[in-house]
N, C-alpha and C. Protein backbone atom coordinates (compact mmCIF):
# COMPACT_ATOMS: atom_id res chain seq x y z
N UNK A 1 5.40 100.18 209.74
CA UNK A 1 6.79 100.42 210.09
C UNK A 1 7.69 99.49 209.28
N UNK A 2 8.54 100.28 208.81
CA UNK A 2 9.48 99.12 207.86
C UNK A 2 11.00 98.41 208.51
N UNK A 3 11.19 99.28 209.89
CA UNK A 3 12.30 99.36 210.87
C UNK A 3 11.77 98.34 212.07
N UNK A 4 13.16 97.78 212.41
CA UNK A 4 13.24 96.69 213.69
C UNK A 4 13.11 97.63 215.10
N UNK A 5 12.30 97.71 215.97
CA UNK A 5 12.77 98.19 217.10
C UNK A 5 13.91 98.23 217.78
N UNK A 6 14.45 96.40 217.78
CA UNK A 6 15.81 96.36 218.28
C UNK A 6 16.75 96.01 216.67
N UNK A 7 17.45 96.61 217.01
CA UNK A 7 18.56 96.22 215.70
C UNK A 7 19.36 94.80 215.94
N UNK A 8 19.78 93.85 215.31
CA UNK A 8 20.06 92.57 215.42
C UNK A 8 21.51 92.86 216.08
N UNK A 9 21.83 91.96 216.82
CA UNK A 9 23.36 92.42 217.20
C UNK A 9 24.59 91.83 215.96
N UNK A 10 25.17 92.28 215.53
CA UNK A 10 26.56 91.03 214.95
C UNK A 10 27.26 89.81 215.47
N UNK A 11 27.67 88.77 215.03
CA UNK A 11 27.84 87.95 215.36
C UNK A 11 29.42 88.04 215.53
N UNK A 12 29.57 87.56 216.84
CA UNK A 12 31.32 87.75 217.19
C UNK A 12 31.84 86.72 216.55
N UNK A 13 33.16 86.77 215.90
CA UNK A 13 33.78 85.56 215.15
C UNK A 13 34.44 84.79 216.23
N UNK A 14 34.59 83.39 216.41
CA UNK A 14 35.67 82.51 217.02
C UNK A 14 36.65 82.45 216.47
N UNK A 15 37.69 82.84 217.32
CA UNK A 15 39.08 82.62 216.65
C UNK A 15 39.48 81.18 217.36
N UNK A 16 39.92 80.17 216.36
CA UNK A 16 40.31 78.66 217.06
C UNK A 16 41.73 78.78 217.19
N UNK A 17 42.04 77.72 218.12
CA UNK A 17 43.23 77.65 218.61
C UNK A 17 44.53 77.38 217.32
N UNK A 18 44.11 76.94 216.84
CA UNK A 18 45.50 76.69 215.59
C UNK A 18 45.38 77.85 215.03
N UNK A 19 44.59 79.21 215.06
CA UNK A 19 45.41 80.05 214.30
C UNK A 19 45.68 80.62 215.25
N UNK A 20 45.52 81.10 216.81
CA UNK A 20 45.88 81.96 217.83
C UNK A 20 47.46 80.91 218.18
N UNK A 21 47.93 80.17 218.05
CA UNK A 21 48.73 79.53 218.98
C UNK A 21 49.78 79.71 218.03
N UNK A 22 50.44 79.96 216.84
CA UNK A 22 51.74 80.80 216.53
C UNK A 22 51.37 81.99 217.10
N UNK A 23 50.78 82.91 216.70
CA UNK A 23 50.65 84.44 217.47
C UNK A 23 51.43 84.31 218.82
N UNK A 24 50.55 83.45 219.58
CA UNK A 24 51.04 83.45 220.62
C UNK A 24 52.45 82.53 221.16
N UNK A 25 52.84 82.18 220.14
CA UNK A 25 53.95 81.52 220.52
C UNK A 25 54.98 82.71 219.75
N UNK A 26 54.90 83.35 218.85
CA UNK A 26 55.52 84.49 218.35
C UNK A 26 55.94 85.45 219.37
N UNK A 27 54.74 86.03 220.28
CA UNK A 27 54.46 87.49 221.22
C UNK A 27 56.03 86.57 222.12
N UNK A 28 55.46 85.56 222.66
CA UNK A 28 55.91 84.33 223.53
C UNK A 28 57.66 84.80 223.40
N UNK A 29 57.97 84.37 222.01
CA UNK A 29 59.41 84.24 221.87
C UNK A 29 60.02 86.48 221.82
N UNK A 30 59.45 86.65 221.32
CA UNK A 30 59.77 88.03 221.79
C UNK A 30 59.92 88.67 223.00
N UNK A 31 58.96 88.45 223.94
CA UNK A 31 58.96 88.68 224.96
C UNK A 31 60.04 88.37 225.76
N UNK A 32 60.81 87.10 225.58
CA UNK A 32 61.41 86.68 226.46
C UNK A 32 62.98 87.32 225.34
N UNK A 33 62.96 87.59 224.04
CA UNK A 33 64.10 88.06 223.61
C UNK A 33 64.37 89.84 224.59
N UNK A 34 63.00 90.30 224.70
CA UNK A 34 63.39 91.45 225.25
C UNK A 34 63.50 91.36 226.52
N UNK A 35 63.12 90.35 227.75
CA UNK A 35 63.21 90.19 228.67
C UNK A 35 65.27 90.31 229.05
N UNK A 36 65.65 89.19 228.11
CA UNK A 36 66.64 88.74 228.16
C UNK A 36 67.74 90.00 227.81
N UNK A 37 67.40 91.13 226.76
CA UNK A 37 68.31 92.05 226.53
C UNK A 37 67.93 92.75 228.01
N UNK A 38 66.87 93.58 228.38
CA UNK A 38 66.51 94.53 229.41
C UNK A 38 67.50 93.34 230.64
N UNK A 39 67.59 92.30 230.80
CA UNK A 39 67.86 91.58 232.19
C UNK A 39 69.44 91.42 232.04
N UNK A 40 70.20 90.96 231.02
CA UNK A 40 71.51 90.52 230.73
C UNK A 40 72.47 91.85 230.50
N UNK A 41 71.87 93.01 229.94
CA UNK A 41 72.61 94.18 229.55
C UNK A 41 73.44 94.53 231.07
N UNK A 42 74.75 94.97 230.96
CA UNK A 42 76.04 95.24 231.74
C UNK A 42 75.67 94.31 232.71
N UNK A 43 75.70 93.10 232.68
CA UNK A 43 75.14 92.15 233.47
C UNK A 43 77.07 91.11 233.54
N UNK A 44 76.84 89.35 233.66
CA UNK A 44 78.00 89.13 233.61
C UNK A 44 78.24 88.44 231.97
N UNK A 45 77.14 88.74 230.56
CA UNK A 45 76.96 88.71 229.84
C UNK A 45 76.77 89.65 229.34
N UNK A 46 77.22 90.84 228.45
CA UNK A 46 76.69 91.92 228.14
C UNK A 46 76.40 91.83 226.75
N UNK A 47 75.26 92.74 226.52
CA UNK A 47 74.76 92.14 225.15
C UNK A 47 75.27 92.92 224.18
N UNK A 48 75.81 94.36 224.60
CA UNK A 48 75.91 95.57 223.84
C UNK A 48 76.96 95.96 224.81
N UNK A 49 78.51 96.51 224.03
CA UNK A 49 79.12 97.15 225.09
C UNK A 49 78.30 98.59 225.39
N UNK A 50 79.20 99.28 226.39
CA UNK A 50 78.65 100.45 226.93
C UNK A 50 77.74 100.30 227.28
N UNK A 51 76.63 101.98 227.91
CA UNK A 51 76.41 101.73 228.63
C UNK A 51 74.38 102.43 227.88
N UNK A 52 74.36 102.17 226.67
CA UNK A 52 73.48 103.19 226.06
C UNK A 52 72.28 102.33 226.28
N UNK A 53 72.28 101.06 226.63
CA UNK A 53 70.91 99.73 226.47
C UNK A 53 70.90 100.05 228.03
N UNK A 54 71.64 99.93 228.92
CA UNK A 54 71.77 99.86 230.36
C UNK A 54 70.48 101.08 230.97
N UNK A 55 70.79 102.48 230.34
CA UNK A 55 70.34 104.07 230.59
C UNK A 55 69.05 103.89 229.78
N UNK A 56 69.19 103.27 228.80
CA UNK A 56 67.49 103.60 228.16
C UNK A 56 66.12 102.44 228.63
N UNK A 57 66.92 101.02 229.59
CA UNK A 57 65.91 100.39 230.16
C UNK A 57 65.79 100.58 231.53
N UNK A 58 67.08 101.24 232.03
CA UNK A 58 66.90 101.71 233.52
C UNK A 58 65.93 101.75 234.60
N UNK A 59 65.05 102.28 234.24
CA UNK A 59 63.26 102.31 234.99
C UNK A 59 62.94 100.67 234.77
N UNK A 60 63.19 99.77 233.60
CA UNK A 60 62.84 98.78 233.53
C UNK A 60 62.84 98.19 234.57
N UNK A 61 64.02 97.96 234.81
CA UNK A 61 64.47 96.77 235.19
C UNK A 61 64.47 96.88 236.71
N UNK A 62 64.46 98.01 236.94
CA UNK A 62 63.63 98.41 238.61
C UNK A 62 62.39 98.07 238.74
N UNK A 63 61.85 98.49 238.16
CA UNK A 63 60.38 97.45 237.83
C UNK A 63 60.21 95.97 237.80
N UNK A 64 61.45 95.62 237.26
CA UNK A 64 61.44 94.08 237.07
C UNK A 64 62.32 93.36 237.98
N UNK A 65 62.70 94.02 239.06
CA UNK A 65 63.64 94.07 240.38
C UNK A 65 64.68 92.92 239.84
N UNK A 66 65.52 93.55 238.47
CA UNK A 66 66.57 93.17 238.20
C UNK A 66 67.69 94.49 239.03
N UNK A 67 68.87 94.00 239.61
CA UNK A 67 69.64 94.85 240.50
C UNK A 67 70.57 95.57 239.29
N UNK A 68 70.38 97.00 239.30
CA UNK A 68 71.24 97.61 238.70
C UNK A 68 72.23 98.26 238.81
N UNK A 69 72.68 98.36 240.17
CA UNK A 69 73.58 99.47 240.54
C UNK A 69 74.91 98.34 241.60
């Protein structure tokens, strides 16, 4: 037989912390930029006049039991 019964598995790579920790400080700062538009929009800061950011996160922010009405 010239074949392995079991086939060898691959070896998973380690990802170390100095290259995951911009990523995650990146996701980090986004997150909270979109937090901040979906939460502040027709708020007592508005980020965008009207009312077109307000209607397209709507479901959001019920979700995120920011008060919309």
């Amino acid at each position: 037989m010239t074949q392995a019964a079991i086939p060898s598995t691959p070896s998973i790579p380690v990802v170390g912390l100095r290259e995951l920790l911009p990523w995650a400080v990146f996701a980090g700062v986004i997150l909270l930029a979109l937090l901040y538009l979906v939460g502040m929009d027709q708020g007592a800061t508005s980020v965008f006049s009207g009312e077109m950011i307000h209607e397209f996160v709507h479901d959001g922010r019920h979700m995120l039991a920011f008060p919309c009405h």
